[in-house]
C-alpha atoms as a PDB file:
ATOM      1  CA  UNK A   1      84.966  78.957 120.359  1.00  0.00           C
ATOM      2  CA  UNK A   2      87.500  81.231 118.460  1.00  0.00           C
ATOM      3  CA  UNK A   3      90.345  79.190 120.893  1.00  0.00           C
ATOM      4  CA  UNK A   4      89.782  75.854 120.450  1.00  0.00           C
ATOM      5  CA  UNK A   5      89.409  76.900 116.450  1.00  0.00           C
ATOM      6  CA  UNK A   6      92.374  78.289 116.251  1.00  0.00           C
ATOM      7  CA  UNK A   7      94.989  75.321 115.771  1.00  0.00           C
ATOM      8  CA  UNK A   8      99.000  75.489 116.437  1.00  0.00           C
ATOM      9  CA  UNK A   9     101.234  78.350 116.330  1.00  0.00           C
ATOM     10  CA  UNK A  10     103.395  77.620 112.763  1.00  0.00           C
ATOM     11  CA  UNK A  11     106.812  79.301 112.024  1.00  0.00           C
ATOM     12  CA  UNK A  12     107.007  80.368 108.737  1.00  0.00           C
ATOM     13  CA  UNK A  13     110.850  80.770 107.222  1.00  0.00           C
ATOM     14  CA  UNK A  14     111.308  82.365 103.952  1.00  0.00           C
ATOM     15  CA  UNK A  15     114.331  84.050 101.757  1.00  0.00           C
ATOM     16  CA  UNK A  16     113.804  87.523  99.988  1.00  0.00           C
ATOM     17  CA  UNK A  17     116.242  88.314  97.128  1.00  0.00           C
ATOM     18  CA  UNK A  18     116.375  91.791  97.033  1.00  0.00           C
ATOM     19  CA  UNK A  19     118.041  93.615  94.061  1.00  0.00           C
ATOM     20  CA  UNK A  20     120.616  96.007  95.167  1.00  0.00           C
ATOM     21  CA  UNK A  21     120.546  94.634  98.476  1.00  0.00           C
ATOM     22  CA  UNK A  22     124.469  96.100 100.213  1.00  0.00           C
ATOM     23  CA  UNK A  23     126.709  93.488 100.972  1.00  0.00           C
ATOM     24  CA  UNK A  24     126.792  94.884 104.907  1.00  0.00           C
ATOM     25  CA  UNK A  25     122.650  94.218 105.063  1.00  0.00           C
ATOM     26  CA  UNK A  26     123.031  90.329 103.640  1.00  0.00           C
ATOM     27  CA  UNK A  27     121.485  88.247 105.787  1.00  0.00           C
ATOM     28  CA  UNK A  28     119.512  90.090 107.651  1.00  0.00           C
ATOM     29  CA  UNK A  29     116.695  88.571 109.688  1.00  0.00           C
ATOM     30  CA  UNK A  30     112.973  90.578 109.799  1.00  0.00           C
ATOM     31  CA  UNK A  31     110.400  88.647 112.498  1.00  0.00           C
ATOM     32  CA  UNK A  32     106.733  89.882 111.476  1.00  0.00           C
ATOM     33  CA  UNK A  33     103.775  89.285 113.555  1.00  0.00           C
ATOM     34  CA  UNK A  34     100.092  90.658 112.447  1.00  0.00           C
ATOM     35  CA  UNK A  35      97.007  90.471 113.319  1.00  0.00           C
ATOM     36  CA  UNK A  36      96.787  89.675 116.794  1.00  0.00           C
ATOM     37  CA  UNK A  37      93.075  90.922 117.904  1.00  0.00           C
ATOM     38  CA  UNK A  38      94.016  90.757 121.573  1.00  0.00           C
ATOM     39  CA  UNK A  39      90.633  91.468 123.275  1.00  0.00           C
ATOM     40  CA  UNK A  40      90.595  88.066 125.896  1.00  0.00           C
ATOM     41  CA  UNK A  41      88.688  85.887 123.036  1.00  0.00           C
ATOM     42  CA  UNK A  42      90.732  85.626 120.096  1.00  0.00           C
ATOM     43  CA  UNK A  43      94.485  85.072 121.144  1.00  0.00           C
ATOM     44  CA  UNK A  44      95.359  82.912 124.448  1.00  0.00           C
ATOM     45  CA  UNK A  45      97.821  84.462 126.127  1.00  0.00           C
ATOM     46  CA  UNK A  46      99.855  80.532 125.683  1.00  0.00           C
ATOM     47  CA  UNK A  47      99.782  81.503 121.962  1.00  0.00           C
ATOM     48  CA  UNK A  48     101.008  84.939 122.559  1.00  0.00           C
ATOM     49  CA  UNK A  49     103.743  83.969 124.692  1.00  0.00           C
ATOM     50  CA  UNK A  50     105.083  81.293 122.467  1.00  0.00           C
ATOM     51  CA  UNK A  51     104.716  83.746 119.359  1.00  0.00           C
ATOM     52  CA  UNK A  52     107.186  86.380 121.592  1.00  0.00           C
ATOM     53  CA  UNK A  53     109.231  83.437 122.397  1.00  0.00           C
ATOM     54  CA  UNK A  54     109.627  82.188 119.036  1.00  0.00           C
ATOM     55  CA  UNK A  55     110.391  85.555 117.863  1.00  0.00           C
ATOM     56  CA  UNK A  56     113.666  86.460 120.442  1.00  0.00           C
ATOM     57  CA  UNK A  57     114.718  82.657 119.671  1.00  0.00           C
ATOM     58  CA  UNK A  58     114.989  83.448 116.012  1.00  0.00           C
ATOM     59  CA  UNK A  59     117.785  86.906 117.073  1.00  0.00           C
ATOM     60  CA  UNK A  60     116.081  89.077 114.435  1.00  0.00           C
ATOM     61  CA  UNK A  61     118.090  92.392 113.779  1.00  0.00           C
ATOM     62  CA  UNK A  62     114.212  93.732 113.427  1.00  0.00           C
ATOM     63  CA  UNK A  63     110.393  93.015 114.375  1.00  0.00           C
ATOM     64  CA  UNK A  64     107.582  94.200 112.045  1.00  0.00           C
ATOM     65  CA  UNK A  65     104.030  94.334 113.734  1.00  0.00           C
ATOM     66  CA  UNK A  66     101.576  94.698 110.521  1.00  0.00           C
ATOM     67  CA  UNK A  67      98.331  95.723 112.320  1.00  0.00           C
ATOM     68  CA  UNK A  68      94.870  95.285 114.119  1.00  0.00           C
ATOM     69  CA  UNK A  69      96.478  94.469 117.363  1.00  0.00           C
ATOM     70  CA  UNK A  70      92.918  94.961 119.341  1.00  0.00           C
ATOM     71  CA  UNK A  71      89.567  94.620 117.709  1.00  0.00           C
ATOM     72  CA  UNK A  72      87.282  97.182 118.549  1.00  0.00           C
ATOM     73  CA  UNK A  73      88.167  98.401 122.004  1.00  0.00           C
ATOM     74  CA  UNK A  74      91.452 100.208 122.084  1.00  0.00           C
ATOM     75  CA  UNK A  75      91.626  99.552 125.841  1.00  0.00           C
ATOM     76  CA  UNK A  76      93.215  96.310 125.269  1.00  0.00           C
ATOM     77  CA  UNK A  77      95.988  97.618 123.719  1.00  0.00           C
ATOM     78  CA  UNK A  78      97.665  98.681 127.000  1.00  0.00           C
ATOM     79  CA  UNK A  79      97.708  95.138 128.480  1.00  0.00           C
ATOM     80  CA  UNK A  80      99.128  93.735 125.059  1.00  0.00           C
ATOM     81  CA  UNK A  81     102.249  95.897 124.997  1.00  0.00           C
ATOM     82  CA  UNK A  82     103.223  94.189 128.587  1.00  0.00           C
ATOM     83  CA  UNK A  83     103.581  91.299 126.514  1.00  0.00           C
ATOM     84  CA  UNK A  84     105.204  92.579 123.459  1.00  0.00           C
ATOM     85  CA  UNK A  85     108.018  94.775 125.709  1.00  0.00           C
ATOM     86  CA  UNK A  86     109.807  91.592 125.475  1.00  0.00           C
ATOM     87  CA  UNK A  87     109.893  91.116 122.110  1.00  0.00           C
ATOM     88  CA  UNK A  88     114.064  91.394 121.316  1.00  0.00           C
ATOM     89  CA  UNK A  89     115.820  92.404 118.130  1.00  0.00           C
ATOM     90  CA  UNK A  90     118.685  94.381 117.207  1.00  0.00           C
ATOM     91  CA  UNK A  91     117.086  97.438 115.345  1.00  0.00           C
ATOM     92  CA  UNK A  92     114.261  97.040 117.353  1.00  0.00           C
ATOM     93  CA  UNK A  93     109.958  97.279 116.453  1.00  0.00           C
ATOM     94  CA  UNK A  94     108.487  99.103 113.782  1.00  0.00           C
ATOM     95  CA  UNK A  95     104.695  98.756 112.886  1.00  0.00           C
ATOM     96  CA  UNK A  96     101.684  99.902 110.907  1.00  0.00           C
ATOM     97  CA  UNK A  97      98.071  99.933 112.287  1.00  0.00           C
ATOM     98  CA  UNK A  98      95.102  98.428 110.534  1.00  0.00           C
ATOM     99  CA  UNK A  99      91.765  99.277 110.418  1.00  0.00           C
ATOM    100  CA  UNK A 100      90.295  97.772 113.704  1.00  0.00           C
ATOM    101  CA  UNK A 101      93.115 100.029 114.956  1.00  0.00           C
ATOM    102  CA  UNK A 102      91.497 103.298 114.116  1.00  0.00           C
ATOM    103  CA  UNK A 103      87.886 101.440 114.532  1.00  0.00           C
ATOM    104  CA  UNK A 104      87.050 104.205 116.819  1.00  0.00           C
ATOM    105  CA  UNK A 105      88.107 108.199 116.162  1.00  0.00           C
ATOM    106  CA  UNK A 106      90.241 107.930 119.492  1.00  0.00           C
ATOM    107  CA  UNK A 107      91.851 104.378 118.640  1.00  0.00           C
ATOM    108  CA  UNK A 108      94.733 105.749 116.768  1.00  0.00           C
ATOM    109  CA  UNK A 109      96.380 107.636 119.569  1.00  0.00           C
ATOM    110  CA  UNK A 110      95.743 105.167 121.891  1.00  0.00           C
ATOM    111  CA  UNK A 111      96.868 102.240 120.231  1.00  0.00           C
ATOM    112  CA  UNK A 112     100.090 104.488 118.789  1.00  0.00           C
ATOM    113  CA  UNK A 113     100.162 105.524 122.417  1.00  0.00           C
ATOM    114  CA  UNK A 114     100.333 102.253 123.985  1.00  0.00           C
ATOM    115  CA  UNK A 115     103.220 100.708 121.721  1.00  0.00           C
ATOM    116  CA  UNK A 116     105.262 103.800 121.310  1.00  0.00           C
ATOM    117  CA  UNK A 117     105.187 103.286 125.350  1.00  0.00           C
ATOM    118  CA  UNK A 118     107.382 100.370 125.080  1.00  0.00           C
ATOM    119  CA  UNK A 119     110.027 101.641 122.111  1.00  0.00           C
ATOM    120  CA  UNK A 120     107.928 100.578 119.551  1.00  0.00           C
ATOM    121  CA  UNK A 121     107.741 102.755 116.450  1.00  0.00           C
ATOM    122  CA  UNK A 122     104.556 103.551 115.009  1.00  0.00           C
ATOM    123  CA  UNK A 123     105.037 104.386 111.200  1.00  0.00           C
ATOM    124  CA  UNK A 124     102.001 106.258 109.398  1.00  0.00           C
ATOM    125  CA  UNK A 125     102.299 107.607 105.710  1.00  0.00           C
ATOM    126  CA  UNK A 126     106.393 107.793 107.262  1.00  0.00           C
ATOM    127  CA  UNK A 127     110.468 106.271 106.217  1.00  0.00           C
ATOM    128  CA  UNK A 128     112.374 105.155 108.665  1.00  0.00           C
ATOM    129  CA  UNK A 129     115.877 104.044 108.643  1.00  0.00           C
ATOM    130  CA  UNK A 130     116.513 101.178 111.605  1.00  0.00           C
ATOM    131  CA  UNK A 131     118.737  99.017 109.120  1.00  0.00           C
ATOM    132  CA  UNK A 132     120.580 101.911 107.624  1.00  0.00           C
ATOM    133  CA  UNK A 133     119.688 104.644 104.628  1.00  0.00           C
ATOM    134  CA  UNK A 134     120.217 101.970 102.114  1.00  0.00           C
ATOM    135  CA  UNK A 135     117.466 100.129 103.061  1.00  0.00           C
ATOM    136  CA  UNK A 136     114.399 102.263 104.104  1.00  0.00           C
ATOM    137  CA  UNK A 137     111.481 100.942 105.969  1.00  0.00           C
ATOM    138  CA  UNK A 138     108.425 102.557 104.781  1.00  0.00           C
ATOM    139  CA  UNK A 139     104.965 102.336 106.954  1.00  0.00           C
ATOM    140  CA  UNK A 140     101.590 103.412 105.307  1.00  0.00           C
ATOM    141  CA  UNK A 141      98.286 104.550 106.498  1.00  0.00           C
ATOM    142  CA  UNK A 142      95.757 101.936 106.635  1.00  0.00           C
ATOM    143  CA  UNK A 143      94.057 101.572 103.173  1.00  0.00           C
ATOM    144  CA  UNK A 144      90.949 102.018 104.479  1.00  0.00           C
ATOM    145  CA  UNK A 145      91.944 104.938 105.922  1.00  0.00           C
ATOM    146  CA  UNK A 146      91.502 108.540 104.770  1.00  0.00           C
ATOM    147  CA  UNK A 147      95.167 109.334 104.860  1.00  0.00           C
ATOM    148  CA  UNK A 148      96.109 106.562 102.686  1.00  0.00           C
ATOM    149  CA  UNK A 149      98.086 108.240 100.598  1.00  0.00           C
ATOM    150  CA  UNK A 150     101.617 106.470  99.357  1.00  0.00           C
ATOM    151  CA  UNK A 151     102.409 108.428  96.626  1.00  0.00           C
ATOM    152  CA  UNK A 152     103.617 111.246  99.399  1.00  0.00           C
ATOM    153  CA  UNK A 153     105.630 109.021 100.778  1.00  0.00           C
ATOM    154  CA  UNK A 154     107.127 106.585  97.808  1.00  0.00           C
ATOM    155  CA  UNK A 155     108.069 109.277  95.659  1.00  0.00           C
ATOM    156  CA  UNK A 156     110.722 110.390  98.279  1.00  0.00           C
ATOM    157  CA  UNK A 157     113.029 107.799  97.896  1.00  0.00           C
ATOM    158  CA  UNK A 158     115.087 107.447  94.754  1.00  0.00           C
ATOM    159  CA  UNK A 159     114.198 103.984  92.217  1.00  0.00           C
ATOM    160  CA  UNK A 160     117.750 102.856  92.499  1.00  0.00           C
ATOM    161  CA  UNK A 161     116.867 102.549  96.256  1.00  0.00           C
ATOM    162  CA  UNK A 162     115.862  99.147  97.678  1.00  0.00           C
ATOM    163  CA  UNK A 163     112.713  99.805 100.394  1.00  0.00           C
ATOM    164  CA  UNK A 164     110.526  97.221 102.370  1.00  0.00           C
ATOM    165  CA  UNK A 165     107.287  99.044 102.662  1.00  0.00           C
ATOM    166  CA  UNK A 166     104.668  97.761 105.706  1.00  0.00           C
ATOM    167  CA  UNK A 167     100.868  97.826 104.760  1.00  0.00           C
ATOM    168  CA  UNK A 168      97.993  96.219 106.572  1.00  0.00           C
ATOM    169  CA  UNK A 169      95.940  95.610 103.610  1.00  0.00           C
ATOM    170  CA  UNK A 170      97.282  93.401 100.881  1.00  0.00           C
ATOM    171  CA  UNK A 171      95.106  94.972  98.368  1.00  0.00           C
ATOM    172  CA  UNK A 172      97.539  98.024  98.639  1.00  0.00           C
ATOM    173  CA  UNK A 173      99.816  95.848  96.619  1.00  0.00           C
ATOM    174  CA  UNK A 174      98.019  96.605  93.338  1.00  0.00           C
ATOM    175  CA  UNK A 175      98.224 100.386  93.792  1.00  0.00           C
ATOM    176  CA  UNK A 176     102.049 100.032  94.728  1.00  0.00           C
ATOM    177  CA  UNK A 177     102.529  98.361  91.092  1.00  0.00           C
ATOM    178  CA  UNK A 178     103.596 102.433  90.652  1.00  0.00           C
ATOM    179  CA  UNK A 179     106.681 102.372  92.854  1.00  0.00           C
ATOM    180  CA  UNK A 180     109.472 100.221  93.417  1.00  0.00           C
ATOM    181  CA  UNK A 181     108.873  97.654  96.472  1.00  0.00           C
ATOM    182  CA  UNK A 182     111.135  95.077  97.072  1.00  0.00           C
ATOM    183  CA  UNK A 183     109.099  93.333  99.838  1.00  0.00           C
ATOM    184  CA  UNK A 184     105.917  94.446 100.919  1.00  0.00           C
ATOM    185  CA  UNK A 185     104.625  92.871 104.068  1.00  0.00           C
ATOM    186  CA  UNK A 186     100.768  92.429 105.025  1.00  0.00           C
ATOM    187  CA  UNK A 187      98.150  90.817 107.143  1.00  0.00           C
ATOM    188  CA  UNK A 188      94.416  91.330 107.330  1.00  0.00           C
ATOM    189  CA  UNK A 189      93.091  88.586 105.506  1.00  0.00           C
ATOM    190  CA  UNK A 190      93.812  86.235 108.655  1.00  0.00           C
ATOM    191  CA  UNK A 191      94.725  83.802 105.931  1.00  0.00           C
ATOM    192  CA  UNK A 192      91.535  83.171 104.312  1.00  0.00           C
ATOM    193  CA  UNK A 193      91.068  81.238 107.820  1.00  0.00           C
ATOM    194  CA  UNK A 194      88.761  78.264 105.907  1.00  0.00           C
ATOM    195  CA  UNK A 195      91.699  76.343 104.321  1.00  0.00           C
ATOM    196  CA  UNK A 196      90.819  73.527 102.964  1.00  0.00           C
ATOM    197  CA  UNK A 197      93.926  71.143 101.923  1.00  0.00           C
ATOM    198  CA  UNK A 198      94.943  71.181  98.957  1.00  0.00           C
ATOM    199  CA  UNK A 199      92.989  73.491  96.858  1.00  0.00           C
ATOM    200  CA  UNK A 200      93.317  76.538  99.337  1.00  0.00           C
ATOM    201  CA  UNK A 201      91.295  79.071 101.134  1.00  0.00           C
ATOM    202  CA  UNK A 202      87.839  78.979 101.232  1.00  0.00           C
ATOM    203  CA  UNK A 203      87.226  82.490 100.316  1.00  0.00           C
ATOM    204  CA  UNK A 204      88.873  82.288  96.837  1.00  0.00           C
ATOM    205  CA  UNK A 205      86.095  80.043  95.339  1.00  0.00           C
ATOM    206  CA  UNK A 206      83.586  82.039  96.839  1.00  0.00           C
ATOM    207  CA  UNK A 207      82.051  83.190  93.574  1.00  0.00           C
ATOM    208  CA  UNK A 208      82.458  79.824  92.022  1.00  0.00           C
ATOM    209  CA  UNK A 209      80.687  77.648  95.007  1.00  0.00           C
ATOM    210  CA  UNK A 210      79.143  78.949  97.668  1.00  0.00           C
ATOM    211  CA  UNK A 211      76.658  81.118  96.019  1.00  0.00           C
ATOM    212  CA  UNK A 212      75.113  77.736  94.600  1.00  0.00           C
ATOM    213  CA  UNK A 213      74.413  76.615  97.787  1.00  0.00           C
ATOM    214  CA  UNK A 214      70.750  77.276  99.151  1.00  0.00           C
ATOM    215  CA  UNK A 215      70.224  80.490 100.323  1.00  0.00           C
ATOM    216  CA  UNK A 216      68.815  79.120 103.423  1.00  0.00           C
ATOM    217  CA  UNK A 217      72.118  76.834 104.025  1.00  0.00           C
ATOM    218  CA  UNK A 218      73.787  80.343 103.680  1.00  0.00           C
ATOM    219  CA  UNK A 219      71.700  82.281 106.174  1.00  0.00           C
ATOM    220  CA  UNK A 220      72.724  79.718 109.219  1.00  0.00           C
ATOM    221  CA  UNK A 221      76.477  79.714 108.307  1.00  0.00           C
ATOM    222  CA  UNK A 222      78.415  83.245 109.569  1.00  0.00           C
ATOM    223  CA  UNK A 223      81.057  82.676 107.272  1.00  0.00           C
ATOM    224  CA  UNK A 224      78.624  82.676 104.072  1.00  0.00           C
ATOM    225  CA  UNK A 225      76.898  85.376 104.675  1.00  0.00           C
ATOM    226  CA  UNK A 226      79.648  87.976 105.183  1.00  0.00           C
ATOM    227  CA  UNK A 227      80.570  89.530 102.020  1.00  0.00           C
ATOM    228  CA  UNK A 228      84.101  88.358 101.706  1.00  0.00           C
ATOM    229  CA  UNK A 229      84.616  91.235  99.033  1.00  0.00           C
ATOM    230  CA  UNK A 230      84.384  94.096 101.634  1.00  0.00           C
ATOM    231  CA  UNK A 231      87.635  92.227 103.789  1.00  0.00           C
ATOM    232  CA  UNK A 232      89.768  92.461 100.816  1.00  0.00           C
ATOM    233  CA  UNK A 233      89.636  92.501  96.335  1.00  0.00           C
ATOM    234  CA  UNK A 234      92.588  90.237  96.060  1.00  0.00           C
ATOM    235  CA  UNK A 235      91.628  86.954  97.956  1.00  0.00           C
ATOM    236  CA  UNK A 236      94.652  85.369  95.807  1.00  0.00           C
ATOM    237  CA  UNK A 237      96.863  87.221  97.877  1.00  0.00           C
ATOM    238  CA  UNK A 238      95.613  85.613 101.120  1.00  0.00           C
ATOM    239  CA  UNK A 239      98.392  84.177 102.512  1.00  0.00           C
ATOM    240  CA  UNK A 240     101.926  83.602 101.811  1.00  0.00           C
ATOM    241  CA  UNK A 241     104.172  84.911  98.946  1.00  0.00           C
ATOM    242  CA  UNK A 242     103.523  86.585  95.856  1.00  0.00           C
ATOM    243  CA  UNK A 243     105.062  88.325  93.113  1.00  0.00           C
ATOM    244  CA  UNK A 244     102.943  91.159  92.053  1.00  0.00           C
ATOM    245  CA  UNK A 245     104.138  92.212  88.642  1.00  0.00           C
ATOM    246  CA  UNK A 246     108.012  94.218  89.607  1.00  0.00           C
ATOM    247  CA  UNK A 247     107.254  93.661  93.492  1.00  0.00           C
ATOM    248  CA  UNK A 248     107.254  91.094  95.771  1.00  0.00           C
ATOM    249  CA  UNK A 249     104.357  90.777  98.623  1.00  0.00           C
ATOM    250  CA  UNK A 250     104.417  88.356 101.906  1.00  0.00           C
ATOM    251  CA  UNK A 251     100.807  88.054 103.640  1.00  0.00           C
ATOM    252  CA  UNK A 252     101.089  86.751 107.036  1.00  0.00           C
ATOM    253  CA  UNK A 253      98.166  84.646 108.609  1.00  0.00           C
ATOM    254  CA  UNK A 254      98.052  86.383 111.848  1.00  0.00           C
ATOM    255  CA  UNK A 255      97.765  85.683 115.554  1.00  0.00           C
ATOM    256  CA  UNK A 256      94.814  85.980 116.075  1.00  0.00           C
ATOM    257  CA  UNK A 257      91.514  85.236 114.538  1.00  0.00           C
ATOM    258  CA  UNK A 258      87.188  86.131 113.688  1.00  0.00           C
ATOM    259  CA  UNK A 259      84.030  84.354 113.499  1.00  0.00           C
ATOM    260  CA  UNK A 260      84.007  81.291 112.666  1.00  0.00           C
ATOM    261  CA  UNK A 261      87.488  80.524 113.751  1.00  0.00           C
ATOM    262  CA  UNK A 262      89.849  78.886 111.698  1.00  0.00           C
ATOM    263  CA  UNK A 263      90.586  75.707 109.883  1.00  0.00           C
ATOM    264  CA  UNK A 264      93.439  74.001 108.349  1.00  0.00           C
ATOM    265  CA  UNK A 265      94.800  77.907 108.539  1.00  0.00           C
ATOM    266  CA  UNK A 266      97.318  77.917 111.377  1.00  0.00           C
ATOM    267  CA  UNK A 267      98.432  81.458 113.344  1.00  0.00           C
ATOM    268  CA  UNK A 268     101.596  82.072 111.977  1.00  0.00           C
ATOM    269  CA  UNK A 269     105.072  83.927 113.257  1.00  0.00           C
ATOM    270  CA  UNK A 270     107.199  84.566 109.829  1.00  0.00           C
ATOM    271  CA  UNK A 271     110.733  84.393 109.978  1.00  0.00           C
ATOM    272  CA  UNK A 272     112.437  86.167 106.792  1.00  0.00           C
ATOM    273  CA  UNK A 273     116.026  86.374 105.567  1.00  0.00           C
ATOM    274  CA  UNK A 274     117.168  88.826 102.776  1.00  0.00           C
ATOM    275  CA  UNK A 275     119.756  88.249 100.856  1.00  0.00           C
ATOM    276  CA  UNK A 276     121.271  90.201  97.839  1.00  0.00           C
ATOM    277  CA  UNK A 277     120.107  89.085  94.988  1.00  0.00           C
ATOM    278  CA  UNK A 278     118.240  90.210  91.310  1.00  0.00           C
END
């Protein structure tokens, strides 16, 4: 069911002006993926493969992987980095984990395991420097996490320093409003996955419209009766780009998808230039 919901693979191409931004790193191509929930039911491996492809087609000089990469079994993980070994770019793969990473007390090592098996780099409350020291990559903790903790890690780098800072959760974003972050990049929210044309995810007018509909109506639909509040505060920040007062935040749909599947919300591979800019 979660397949034949799921809809085409859509490649997302953005610029990022980023203040301060060295001549040398203009131009610079990031490929993020997220989300993929790779447990045999919601990612064919056709989507997967194109998503890689589509990636090493675009020559990024580095691939982001923003989280939840299994769903609640780690074990998948160690089939799903057989596939991403052949993702390509320059710098190489950096990632954060999200919270159906660290579902169980034993999925964090395992799923850190798994990709730092293939060259990935798992980042966790950590800086790293694949572009260069003048433009950090910072990877936090999951925000549902205990360890969630940026302030140890943002107040290392100076203000006059650009960063790109990977977090699972968009709703980090509003706690971030403290630091400097020229592009935060996220995932979780799958989108909103219940688009509808137009006017936008589902999910947004929760409040608004679905709680006037019969409580009965809302008992047989899975989708109505979750409480979309406890996936994320800041629905707004679904999908897409946003400017969140000083900062700027990108929200990719994902690869993969949840009950009930998606509509009018495609998976999404983001392709993202920076260029120097105020």
């Amino acid at each position: 069911m979660h397949l034949l919901l799921s809809g085409p693979l859509e490649v997302e191409k953005l610029t990022v002006k980023i203040a301060d931004l060295p001549a040398s790193l203009h131009g610079t191509k990031l490929v993020q993926l997220s989300d993929l929930h790779y447990d045999g039911l919601r990612l064919s491996e056709e989507m997967l493969e194109r998503a890689i492809a589509v990636s090493n087609e675009a020559e990024p000089d580095l691939v982001v992987l923003t989280g939840d990469y299994v769903t609640d079994d780690p074990s998948p993980i160690r089939q799903l980095v057989l596939r991403l070994k052949h993702l390509q770019s320059r710098a190489g793969i950096f990632a954060v984990l999200g919270n159906h990473d660290i579902y169980y007390s034993y999925s964090k090592a395992e799923v850190t395991a798994a990709l730092n098996s293939i060259g990935a780099t798992v980042l966790w409350n950590e800086i790293a420097y694949p572009l260069g020291k003048e433009l950090p990559l910072v990877g936090l903790a999951d925000y549902w996490s205990r360890e969630f903790n940026p302030q140890i890690v943002m107040n290392q780098l100076d203000v006059s320093t650009p960063r790109i800072v990977l977090s699972h959760n968009p709703d980090s974003a509003e706690l971030l409003q403290q630091w400097r972050v020229d592009l935060q990049l996220s995932g979780h929210t799958h989108g909103g996955q219940i688009v509808i044309p137009g006017i936008g995810p589902v999910v947004v007018h929760y409040k608004k419209f679905v709680r006037k509909l019969p409580k009965k109506l809302r008992r047989w639909i899975p989708f109505l009766r979750a409480d979309c509040s406890k996936v994320v505060r800041h629905w707004e920040w679904a999908q897409g780009f946003h400017q969140v007062a000083k900062n700027q935040l990108y929200v990719n749909r994902g690869l993969g998808t949840y009950s009930p599947g998606r509509l009018f919300c495609s998976p999404e591979v983001t392709v993202i230039t920076l260029q120097s800019g105020e």
